[in-house]
Protein backbone atom coordinates (compact mmCIF):
# COMPACT_ATOMS: atom_id res chain seq x y z
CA UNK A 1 0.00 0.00 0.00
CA UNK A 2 1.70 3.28 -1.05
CA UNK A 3 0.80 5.86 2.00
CA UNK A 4 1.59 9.60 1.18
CA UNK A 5 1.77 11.81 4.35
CA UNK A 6 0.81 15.50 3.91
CA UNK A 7 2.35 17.50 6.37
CA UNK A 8 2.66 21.68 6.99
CA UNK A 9 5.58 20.16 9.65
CA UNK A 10 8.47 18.39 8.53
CA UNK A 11 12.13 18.82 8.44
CA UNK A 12 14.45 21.61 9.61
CA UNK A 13 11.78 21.88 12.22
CA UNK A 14 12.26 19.93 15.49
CA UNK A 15 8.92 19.04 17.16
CA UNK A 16 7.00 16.55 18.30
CA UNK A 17 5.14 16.37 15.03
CA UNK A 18 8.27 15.76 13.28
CA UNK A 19 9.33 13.59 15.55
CA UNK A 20 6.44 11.04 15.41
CA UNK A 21 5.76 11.07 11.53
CA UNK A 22 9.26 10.07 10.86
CA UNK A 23 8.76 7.16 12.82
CA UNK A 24 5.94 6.21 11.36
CA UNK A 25 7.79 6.77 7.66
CA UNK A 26 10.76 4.67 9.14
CA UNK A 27 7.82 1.58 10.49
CA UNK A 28 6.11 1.78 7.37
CA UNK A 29 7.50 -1.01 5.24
CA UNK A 30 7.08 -3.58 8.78
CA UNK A 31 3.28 -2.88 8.08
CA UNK A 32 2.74 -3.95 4.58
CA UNK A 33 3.35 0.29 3.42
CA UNK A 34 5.16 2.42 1.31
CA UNK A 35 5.50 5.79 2.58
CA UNK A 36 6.43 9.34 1.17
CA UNK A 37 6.41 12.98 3.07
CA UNK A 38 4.68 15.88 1.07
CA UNK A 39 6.13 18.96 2.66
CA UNK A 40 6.02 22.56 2.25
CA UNK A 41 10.12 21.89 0.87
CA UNK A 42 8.55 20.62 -2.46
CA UNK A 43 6.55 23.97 -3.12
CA UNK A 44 7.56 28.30 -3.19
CA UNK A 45 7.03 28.99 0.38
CA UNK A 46 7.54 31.95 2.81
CA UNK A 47 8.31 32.30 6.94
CA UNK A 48 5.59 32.70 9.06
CA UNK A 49 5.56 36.43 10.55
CA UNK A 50 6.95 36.21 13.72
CA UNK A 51 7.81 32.20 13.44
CA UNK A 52 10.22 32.50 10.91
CA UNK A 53 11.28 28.89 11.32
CA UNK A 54 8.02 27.46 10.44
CA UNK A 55 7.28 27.75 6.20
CA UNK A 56 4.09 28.61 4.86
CA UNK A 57 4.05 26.89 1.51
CA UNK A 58 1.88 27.42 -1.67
CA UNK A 59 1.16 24.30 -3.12
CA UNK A 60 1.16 24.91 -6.97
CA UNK A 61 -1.40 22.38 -8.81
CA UNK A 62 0.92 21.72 -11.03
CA UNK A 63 3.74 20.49 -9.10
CA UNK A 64 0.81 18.60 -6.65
CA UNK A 65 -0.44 16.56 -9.82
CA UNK A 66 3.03 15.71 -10.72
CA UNK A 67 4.04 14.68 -6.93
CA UNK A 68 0.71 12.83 -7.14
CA UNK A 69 0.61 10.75 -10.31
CA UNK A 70 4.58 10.18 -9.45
CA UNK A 71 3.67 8.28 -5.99
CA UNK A 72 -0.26 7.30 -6.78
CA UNK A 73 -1.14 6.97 -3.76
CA UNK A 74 -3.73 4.25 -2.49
CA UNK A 75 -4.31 6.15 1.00
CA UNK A 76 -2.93 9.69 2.28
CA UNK A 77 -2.59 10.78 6.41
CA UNK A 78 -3.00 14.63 6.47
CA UNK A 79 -0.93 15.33 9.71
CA UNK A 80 -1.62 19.47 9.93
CA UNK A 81 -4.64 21.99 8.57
CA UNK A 82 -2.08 23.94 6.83
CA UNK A 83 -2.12 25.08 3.24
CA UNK A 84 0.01 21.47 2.26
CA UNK A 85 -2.36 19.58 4.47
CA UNK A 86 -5.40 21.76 2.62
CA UNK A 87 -4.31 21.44 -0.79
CA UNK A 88 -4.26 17.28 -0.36
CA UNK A 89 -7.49 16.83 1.33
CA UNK A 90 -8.86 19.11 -1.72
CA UNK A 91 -7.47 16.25 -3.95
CA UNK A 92 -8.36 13.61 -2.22
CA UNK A 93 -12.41 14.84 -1.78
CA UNK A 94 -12.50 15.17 -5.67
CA UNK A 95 -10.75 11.71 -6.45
CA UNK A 96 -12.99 9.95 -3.97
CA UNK A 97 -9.74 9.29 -2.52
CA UNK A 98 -10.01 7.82 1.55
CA UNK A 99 -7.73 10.00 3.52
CA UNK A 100 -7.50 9.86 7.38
CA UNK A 101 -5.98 12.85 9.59
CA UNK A 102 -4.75 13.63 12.53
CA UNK A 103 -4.99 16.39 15.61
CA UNK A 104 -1.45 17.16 17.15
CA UNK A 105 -1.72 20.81 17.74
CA UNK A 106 -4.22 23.32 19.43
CA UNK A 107 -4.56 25.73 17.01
CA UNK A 108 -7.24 27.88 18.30
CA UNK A 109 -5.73 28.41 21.57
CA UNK A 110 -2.38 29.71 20.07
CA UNK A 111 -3.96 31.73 17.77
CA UNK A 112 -6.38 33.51 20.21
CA UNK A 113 -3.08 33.89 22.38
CA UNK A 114 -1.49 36.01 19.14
CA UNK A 115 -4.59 37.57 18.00
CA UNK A 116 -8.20 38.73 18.61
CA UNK A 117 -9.65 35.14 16.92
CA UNK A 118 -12.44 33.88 19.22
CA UNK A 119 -11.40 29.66 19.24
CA UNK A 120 -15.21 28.96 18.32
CA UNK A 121 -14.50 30.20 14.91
CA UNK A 122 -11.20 27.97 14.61
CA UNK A 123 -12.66 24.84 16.18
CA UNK A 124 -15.52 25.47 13.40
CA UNK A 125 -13.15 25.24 10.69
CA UNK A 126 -11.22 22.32 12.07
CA UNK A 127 -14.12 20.55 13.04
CA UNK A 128 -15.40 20.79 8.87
CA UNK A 129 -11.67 20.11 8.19
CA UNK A 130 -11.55 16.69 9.65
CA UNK A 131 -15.07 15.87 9.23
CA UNK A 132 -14.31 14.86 5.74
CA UNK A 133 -11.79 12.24 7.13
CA UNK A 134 -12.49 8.98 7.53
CA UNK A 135 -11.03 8.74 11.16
CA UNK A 136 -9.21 11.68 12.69
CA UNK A 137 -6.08 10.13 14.98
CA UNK A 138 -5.52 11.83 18.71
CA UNK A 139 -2.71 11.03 21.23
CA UNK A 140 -4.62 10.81 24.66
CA UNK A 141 -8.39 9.78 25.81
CA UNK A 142 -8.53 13.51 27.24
CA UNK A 143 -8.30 14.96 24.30
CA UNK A 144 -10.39 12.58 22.50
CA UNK A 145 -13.18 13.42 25.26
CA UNK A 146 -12.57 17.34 24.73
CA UNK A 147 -12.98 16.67 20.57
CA UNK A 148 -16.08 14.39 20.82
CA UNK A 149 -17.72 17.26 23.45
CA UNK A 150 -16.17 19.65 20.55
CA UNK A 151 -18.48 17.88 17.73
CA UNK A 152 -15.90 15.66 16.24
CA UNK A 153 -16.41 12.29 15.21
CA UNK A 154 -14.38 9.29 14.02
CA UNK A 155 -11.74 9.86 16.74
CA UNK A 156 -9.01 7.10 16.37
CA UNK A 157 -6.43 7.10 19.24
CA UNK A 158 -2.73 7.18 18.16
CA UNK A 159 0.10 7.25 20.97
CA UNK A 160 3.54 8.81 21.00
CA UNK A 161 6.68 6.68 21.79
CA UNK A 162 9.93 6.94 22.28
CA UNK A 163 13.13 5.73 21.61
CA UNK A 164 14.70 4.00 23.84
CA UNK A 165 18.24 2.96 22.86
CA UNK A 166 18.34 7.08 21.75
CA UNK A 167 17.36 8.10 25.07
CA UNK A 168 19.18 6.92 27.74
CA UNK A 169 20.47 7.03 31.32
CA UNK A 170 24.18 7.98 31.49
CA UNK A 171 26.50 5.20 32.32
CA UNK A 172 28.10 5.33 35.52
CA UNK A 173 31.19 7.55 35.58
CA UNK A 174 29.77 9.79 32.51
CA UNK A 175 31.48 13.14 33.35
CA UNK A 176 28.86 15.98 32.73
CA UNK A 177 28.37 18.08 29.38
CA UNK A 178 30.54 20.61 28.53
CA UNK A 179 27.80 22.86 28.90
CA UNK A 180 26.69 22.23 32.38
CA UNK A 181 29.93 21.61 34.11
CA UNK A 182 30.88 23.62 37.08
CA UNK A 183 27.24 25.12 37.40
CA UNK A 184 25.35 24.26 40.71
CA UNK A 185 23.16 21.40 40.86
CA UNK A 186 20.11 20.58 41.24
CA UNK A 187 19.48 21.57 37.28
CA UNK A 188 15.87 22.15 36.27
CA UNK A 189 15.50 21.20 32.82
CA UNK A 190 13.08 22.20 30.01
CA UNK A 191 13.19 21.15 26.65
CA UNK A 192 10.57 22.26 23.52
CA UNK A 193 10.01 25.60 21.26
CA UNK A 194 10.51 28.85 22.97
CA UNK A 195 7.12 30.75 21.80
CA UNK A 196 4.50 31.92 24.39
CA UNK A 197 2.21 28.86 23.99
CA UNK A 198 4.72 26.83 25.81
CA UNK A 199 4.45 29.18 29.38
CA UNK A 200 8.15 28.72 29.78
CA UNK A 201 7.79 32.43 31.27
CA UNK A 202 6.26 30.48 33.91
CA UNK A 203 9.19 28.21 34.51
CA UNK A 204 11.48 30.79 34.66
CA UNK A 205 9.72 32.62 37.44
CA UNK A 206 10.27 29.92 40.24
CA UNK A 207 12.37 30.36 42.84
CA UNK A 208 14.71 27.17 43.07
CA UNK A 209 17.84 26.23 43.77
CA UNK A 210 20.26 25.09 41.66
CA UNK A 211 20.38 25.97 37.81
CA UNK A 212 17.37 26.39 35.62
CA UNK A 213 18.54 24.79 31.93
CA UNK A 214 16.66 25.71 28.73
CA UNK A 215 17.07 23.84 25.44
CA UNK A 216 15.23 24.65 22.57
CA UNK A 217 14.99 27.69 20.51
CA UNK A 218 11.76 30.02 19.39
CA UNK A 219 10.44 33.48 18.52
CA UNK A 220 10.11 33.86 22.08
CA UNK A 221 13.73 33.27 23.29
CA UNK A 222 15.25 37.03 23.37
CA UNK A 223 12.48 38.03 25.48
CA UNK A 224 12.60 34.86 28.06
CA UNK A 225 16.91 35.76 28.14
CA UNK A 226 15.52 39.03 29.40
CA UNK A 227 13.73 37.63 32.02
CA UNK A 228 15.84 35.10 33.35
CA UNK A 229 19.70 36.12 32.44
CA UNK A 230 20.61 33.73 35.45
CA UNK A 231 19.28 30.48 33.04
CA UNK A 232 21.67 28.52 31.01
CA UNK A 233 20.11 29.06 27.52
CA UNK A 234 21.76 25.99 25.31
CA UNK A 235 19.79 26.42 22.15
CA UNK A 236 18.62 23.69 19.84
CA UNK A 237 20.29 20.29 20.74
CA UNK A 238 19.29 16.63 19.02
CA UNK A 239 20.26 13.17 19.12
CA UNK A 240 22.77 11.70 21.56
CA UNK A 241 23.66 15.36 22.48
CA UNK A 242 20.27 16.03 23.33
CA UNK A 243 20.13 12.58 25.14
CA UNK A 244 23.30 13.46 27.22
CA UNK A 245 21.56 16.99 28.86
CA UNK A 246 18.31 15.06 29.83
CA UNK A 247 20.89 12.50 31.24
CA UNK A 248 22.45 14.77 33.28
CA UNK A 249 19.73 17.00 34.90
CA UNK A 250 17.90 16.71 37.85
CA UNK A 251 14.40 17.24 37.58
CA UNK A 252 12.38 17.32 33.81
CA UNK A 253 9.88 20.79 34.20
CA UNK A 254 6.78 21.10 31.65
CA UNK A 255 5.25 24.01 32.16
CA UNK A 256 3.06 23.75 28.69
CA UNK A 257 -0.45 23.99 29.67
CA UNK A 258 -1.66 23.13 25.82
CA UNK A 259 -0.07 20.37 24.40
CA UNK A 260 -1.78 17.68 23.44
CA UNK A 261 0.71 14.94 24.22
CA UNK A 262 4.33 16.08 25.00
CA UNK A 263 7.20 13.38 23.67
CA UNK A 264 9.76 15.66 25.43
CA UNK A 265 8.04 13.66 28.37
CA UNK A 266 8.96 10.21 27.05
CA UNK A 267 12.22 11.76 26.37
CA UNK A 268 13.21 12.69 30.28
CA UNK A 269 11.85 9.59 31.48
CA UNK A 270 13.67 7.24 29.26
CA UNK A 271 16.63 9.33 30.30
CA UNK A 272 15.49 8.50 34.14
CA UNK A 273 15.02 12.12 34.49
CA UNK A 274 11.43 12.25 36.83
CA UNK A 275 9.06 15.16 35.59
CA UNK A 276 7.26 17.90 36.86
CA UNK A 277 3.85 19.51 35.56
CA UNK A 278 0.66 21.05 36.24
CA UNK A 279 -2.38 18.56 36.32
CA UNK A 280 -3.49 19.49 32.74
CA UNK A 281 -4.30 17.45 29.64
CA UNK A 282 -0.81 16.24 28.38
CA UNK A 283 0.85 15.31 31.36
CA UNK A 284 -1.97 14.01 32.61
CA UNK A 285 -2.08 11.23 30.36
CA UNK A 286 1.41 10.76 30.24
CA UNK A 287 2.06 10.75 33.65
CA UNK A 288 -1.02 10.06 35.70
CA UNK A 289 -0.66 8.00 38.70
CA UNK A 290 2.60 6.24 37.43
CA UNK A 291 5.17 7.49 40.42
CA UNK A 292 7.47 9.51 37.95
CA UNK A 293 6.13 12.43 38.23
CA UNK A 294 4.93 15.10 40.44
CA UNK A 295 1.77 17.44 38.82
CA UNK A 296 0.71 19.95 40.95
CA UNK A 297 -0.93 23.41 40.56
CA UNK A 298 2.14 24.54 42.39
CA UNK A 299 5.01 24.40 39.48
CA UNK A 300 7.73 24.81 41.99
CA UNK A 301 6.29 22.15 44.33
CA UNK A 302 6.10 19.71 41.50
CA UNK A 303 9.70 20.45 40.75
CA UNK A 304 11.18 20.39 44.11
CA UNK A 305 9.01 17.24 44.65
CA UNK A 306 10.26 15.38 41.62
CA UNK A 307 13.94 15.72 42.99
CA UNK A 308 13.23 12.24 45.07
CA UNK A 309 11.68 10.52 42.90
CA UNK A 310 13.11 6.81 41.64
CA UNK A 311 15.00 7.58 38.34
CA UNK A 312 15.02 3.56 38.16
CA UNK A 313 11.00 3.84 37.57
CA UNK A 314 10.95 6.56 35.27
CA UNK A 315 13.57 4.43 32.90
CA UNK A 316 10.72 1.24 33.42
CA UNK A 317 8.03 3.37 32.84
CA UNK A 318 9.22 4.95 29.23
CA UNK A 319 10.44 0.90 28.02
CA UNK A 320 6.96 0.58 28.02
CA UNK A 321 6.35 3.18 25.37
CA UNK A 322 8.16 2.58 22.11
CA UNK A 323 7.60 3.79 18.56
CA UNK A 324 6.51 0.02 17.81
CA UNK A 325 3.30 0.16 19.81
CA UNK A 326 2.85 3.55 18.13
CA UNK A 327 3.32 2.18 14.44
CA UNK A 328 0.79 -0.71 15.32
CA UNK A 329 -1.45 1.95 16.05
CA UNK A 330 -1.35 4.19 13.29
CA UNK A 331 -1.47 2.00 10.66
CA UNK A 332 -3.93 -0.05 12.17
CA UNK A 333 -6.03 3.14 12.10
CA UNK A 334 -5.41 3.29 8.00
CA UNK A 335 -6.69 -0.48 7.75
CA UNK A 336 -9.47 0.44 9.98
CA UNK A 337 -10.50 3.61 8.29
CA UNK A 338 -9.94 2.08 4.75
CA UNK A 339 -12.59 -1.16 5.79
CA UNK A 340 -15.05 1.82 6.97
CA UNK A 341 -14.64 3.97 4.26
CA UNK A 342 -17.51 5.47 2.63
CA UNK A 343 -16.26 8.14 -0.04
CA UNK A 344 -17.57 11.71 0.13
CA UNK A 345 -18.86 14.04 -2.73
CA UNK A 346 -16.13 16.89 -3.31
């Protein structure tokens, strides 16, 4: 089966969108699939104002029809409501095409944080944008609840993984990175996009010991260096270097109050690095009642609590998530979705 994932998200960016559709891309053939990324690299595109890292592209018909008869796809995934993801589920309403999507990102409470757009209008449009789907895949059972009570239907549940042999606990006798050596310990760690959606304002503002550690980078960082000159600001990191920092902190600190999963979660845990939240969506679901983490109301509470937690359990607790489970999922969803599939008029 030759799967073509549309996506607004896709490589230079690091996020968790990313993160999970290459995954998926890499698990493909191990489910009977073929899979290709259409991306906003493969069309004239321009920065979003303000995000500058993010590419709005135009998707020219003409170079869509060629990308499309090239790869004929038998089923497409449209991962974002961008104009790539917009363009494709155009396509596939006029060929008759079944398409599935899925929800990673809340849209309407970033933009209303921006500008003056009430989110009823935006959950209007996404609800008509995955309507036409035949299953729309979410992360959690939280925010499948909030969709369904939202007006969406054919919710599909999707998990994020992690990898495990990536992300790791130091071994013993690991000197510390370059970058952290010599500062004083505990280190408070936060990893993900620095843009006002992700409250790391709010991280920043706690009074705790030790060294506050920010990795990541973000329309938002100059102003959050302003705030918080005392923070060791390390940029973007990946891979084993990434790996290494989570490895060496103290205490993981999500502050988001708006994501919909968080894999930077997975990430710390795997790492044996115990987390700290507020009791929101995300970490709820992720976290719950397992013992590695604290979530509390109180961000510095949760953070000063996770300090004595097992990092043993946090390691056990992430084995149990891997990308495989997740693959088994979403393409499970396409077989599902495909034996369900009633075509819609354009």
């Amino acid at each position: 089966m030759r799967l073509l994932i549309a996506s607004d998200a896709w490589h230079p960016q690091v996020n968790g969108v990313v993160r999970s559709l290459e995954q998926m891309v890499r698990r493909a053939p191990a489910h009977g699939f073929r899979a290709s990324v259409l991306s906003p690299s493969e069309f004239p595109s321009m920065p979003l104002p303000g995000y500058p890292e993010i590419r709005l592209a135009c998707p020219v018909p003409k170079r869509l029809s060629a990308r499309w008869d090239e790869f004929a796809p038998t089923h497409v995934h449209i991962a974002t409501e961008g104009p790539v993801g917009f363009a494709v589920r155009r396509r596939c309403l006029a060929q008759r095409l079944p398409f599935t999507t899925s929800y990673h990102t809340r849209f309407p409470e970033y933009l209303a944080a921006r500008m003056p757009v009430p989110e009823a209008w935006s959950y209007a449009y996404l609800r008509r944008f995955h309507g036409a789907a035949h299953g729309t895949m979410v992360s959690t059972a939280s925010l499948q609840g909030e969709l369904e009570a939202r007006g969406f239907g054919r919710i599909m549940r999707w998990t994020r993984g992690v990898d495990t042999d990536l992300f790791r606990p130091a071994d013993p006798g690991t000197p510390e990175p370059a970058d952290l050596a010599g500062l004083p310990r505990p280190f408070f760690l936060f990893v993900g996009r620095l843009a006002i959606e992700k409250n790391v304002a709010a991280f920043l503002a706690l009074d705790l010991p030790g060294t506050k550690v920010v990795v990541g980078d973000g329309p938002d960082r100059g102003r959050l260096q302003s705030l918080a000159p005392e923070a060791r600001f390390l940029g973007t990191r990946t891979g084993s270097d990434l790996a290494a920092i989570y490895a060496a902190c103290d205490a993981f600190v999500f502050p988001s109050m708006t994501d919909t999963f968080g894999i930077v979660l997975l990430e710390a845990l795997a790492c044996g690095l115990p987390v700290a939240a507020l009791p929101v969506p995300g970490p709820l679901d992720v976290i719950g009642g397992s013992g590695v983490g604290v979530l509390d109301p109180d961000l510095r509470e949760a953070a000063l609590g996770a300090l004595s937690l097992s990092r043993a359990a946090c390691r056990s607790e992430a084995l149990r998530r891997g990308w495989d489970e997740s693959a088994r999922q979403f393409f499970g969803n396409i077989l599902l979705a495909r034996g369900q599939a009633k075509p819609k008029a354009a």
